[in-house]
N, C-alpha and C. Protein backbone atom coordinates (compact mmCIF):
# COMPACT_ATOMS: atom_id res chain seq x y z
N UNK A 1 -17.69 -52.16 16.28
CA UNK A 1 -17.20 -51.72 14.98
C UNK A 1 -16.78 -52.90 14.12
N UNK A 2 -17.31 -52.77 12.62
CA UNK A 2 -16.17 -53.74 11.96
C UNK A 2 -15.03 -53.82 11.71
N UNK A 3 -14.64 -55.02 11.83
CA UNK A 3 -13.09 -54.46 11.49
C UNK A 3 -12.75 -54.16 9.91
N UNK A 4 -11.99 -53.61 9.15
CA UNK A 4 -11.86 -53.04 8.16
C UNK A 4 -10.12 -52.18 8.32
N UNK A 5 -9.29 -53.96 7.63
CA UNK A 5 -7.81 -53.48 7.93
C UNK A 5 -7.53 -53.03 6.49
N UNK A 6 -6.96 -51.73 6.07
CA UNK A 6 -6.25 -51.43 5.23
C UNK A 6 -5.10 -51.76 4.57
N UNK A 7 -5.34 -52.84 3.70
CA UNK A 7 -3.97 -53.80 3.48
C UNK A 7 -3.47 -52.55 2.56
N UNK A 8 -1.78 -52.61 2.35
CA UNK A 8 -0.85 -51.63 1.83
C UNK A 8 0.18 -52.61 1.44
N UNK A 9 1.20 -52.24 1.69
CA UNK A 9 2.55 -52.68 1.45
C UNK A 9 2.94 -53.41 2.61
N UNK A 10 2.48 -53.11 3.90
CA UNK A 10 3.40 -53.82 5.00
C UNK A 10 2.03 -54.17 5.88
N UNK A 11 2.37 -55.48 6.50
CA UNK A 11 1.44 -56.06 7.20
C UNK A 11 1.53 -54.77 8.62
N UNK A 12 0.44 -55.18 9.39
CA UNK A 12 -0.02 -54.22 10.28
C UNK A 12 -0.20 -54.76 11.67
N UNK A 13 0.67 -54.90 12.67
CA UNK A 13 0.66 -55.63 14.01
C UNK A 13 0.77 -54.51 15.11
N UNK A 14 -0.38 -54.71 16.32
CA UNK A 14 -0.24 -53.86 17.13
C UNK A 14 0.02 -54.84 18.85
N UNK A 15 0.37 -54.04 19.32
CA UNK A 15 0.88 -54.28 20.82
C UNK A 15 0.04 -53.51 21.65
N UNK A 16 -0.60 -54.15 22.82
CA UNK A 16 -0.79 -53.49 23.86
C UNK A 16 -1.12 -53.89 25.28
N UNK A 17 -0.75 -53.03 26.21
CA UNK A 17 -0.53 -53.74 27.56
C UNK A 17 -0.39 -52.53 28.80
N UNK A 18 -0.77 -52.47 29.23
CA UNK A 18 -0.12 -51.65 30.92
C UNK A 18 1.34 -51.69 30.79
N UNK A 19 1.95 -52.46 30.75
CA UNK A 19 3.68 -52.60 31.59
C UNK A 19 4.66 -52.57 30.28
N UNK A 20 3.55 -52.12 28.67
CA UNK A 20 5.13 -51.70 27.88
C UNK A 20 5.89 -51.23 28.72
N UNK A 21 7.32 -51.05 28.07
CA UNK A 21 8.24 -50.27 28.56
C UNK A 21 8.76 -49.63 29.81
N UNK A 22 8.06 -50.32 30.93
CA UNK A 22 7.95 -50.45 32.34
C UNK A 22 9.15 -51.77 32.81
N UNK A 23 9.41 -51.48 33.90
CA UNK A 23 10.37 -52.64 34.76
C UNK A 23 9.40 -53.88 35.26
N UNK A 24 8.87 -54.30 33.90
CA UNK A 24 8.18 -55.33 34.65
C UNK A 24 7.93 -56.82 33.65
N UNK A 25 7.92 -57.77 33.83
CA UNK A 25 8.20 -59.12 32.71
C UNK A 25 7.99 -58.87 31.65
N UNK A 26 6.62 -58.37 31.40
CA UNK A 26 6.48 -58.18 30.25
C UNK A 26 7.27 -56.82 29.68
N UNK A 27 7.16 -55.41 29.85
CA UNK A 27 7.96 -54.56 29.80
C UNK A 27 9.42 -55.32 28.83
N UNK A 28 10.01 -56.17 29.98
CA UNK A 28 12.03 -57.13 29.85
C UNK A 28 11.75 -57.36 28.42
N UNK A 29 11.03 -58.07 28.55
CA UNK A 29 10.37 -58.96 27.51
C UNK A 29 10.64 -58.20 26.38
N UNK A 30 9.71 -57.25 26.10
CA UNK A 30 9.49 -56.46 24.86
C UNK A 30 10.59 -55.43 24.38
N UNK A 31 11.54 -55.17 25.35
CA UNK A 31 12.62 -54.61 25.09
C UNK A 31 13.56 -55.48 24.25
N UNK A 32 13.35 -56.49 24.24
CA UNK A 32 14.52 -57.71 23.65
C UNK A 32 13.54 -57.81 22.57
N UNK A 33 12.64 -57.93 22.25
CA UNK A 33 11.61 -58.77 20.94
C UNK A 33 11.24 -57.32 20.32
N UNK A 34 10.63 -56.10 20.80
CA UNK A 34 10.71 -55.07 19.39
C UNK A 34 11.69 -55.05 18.68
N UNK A 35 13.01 -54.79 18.65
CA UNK A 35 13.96 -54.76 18.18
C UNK A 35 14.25 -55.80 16.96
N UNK A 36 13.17 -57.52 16.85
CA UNK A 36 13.61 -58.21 16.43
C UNK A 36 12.71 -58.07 15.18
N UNK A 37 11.90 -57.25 15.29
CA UNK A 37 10.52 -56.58 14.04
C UNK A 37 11.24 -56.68 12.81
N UNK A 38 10.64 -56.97 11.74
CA UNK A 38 11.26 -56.45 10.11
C UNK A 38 10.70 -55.02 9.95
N UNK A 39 10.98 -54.43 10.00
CA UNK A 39 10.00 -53.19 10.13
C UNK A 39 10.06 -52.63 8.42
N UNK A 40 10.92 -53.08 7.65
CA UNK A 40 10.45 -53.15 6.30
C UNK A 40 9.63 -54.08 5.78
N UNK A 41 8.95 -54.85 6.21
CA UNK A 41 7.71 -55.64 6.07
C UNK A 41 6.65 -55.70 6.73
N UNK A 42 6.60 -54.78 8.03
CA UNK A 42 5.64 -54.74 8.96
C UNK A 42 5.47 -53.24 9.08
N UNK A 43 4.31 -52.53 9.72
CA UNK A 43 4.01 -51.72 10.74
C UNK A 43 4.01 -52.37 12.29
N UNK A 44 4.77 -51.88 12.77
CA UNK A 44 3.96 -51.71 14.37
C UNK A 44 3.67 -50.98 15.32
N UNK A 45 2.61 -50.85 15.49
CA UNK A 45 2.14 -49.88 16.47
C UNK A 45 1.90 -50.23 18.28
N UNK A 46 2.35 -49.35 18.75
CA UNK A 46 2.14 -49.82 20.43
C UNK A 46 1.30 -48.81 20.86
N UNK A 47 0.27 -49.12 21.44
CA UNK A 47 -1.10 -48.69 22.17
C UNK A 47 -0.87 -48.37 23.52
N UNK A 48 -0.39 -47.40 24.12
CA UNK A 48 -0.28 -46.99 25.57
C UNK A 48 -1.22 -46.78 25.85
N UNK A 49 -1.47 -46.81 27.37
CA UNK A 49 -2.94 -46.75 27.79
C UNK A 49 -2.83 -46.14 29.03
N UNK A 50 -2.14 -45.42 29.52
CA UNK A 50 -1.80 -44.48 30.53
C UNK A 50 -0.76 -43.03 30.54
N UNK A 51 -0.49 -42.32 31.01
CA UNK A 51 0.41 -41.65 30.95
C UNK A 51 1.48 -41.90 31.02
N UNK A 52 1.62 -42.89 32.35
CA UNK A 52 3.50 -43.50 32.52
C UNK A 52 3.82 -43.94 31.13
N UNK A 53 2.82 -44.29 30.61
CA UNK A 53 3.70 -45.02 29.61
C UNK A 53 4.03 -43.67 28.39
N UNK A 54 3.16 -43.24 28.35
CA UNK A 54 3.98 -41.74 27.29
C UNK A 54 5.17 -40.96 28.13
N UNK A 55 5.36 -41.29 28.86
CA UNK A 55 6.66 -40.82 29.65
C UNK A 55 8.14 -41.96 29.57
N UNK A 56 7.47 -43.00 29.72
CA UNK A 56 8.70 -44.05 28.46
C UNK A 56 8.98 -43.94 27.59
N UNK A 57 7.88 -43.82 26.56
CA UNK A 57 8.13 -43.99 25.19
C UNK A 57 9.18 -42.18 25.11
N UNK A 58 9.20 -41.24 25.79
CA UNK A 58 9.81 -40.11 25.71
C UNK A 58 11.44 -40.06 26.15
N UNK A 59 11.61 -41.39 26.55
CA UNK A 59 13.39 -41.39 27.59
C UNK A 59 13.72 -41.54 26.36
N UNK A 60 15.32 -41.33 26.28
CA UNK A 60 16.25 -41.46 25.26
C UNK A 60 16.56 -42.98 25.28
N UNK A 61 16.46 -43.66 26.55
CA UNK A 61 16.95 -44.63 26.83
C UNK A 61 15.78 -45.65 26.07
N UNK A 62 15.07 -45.12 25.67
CA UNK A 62 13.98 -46.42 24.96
C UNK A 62 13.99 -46.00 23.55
N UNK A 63 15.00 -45.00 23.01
CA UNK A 63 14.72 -44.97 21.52
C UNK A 63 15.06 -45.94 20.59
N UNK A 64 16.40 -46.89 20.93
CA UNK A 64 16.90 -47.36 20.61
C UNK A 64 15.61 -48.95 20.73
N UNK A 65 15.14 -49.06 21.21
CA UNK A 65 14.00 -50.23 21.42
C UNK A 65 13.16 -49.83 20.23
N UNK A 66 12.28 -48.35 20.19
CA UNK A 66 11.02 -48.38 19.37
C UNK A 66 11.25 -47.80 18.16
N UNK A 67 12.60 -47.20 17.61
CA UNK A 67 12.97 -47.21 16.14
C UNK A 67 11.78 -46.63 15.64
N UNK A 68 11.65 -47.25 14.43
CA UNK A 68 10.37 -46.63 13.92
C UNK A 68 9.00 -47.03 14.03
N UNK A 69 8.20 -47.64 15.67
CA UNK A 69 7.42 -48.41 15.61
C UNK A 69 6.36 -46.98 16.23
N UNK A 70 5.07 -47.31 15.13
CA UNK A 70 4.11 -46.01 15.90
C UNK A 70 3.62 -46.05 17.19
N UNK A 71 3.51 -44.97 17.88
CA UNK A 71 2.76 -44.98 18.88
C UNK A 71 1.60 -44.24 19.40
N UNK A 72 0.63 -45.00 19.57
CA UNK A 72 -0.98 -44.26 19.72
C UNK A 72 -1.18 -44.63 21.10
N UNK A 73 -1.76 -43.27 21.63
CA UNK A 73 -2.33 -43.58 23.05
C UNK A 73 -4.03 -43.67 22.92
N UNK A 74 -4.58 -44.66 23.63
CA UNK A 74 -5.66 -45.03 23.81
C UNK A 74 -6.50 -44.66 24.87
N UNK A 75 -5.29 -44.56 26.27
CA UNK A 75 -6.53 -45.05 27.33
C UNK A 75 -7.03 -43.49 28.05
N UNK A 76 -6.51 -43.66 29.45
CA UNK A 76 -7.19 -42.27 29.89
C UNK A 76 -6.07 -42.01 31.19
N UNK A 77 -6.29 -40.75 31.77
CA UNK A 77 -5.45 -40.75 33.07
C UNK A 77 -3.90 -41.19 33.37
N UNK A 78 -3.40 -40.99 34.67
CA UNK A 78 -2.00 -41.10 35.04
C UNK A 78 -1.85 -42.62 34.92
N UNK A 79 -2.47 -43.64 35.21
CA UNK A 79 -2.34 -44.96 35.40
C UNK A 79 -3.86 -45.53 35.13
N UNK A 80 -3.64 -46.84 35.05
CA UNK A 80 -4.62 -47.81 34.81
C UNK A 80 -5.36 -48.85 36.35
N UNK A 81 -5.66 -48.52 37.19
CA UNK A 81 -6.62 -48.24 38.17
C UNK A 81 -7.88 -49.47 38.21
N UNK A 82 -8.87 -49.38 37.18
CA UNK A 82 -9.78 -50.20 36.80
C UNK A 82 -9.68 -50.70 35.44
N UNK A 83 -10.72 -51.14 35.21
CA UNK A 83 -10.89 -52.06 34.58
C UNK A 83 -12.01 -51.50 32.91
N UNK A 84 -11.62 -51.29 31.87
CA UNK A 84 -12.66 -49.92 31.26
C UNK A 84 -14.13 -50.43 30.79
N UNK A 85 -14.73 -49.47 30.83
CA UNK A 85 -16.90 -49.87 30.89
C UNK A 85 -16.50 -50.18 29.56
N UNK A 86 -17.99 -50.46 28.91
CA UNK A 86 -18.14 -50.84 27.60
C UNK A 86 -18.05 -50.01 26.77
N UNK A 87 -18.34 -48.65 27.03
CA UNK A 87 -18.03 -47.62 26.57
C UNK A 87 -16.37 -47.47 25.81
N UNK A 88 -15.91 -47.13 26.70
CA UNK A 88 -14.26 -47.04 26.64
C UNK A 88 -13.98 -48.45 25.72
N UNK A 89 -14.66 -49.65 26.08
CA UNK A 89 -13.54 -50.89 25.35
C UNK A 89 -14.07 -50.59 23.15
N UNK A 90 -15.09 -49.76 23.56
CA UNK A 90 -15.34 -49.73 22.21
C UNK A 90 -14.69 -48.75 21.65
N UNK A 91 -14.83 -47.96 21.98
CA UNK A 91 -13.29 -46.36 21.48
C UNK A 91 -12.22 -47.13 21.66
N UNK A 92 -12.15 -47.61 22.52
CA UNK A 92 -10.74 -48.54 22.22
C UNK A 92 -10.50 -49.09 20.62
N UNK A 93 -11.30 -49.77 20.54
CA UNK A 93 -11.47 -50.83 19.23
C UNK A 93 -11.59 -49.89 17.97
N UNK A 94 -12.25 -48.63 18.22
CA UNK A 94 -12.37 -48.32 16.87
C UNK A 94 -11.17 -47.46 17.10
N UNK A 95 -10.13 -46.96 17.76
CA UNK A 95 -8.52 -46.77 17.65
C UNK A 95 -7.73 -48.02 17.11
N UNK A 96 -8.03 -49.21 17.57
CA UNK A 96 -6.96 -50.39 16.88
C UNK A 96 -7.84 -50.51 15.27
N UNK A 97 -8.58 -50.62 14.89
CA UNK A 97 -9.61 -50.32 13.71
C UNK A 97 -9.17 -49.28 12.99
N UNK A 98 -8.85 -48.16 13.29
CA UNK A 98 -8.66 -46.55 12.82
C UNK A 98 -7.17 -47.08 12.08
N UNK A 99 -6.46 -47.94 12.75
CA UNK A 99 -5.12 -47.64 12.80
C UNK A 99 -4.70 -48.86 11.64
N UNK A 100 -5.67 -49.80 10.93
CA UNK A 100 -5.68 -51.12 10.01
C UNK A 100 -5.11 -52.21 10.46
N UNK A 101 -5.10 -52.07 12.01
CA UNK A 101 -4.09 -53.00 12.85
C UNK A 101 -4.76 -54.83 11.95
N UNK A 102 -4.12 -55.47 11.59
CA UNK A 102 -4.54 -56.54 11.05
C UNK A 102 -4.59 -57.77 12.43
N UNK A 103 -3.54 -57.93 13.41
CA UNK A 103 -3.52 -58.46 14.79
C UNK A 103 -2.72 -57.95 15.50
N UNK A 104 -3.37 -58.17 16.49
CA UNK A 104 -3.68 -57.08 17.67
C UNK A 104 -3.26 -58.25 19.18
N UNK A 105 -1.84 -57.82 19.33
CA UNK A 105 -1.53 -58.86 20.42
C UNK A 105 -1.83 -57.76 21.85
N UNK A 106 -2.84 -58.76 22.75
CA UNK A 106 -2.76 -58.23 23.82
C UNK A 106 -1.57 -58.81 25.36
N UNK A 107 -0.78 -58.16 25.81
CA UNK A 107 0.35 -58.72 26.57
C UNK A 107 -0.21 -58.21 28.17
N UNK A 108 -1.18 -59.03 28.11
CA UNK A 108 -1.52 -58.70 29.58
C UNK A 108 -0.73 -59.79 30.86
């Protein structure tokens, strides 16, 4: 797909990874640094890619982390297992595409 970001009013940054919001480095990590967003100058969106992780983003205990940052699920299934065909990495792309993500940090 091409990319084709929808510039607006606020720049457009997306996140995505296995271990958002999970007990795990990166997870620590991102609990301390969303919070530090301008979110009146930015969008951000976080890309879950499993179920556990829509079961984080749902605790009370993480509201206070994702404020007003969007969240789109991407991937497939309870967990992330393999590794996705070419198929999948392209639906992928045209979700970060769909969404005007301008950069697109991957926190693997």
């Amino acid at each position: 797909p091409s990319w084709n970001p929808r510039l607006g009013p606020s720049f457009k940054i997306g996140l995505i990874s296995s271990d958002l919001l999970r007990n795990h480095p990166v997870g620590n990590m991102m609990r301390h640094v969303l919070p530090l967003h301008d979110l009146s100058r930015m969008e951000v969106t976080l890309f879950i890619i499993h179920e556990q992780q829509r079961y984080q983003v749902q605790q009370v205990s993480n509201r206070h982390i994702l404020g007003e940052v969007h969240i789109k699920m991407i991937g497939r299934g309870p967990s992330v297992t393999q590794f996705w065909d070419a198929a999948e990495s392209v639906e992928a792309a045209d979700h970060v595409n769909s969404a005007g993500i301008c950069i697109l940090f991957d926190l693997v």
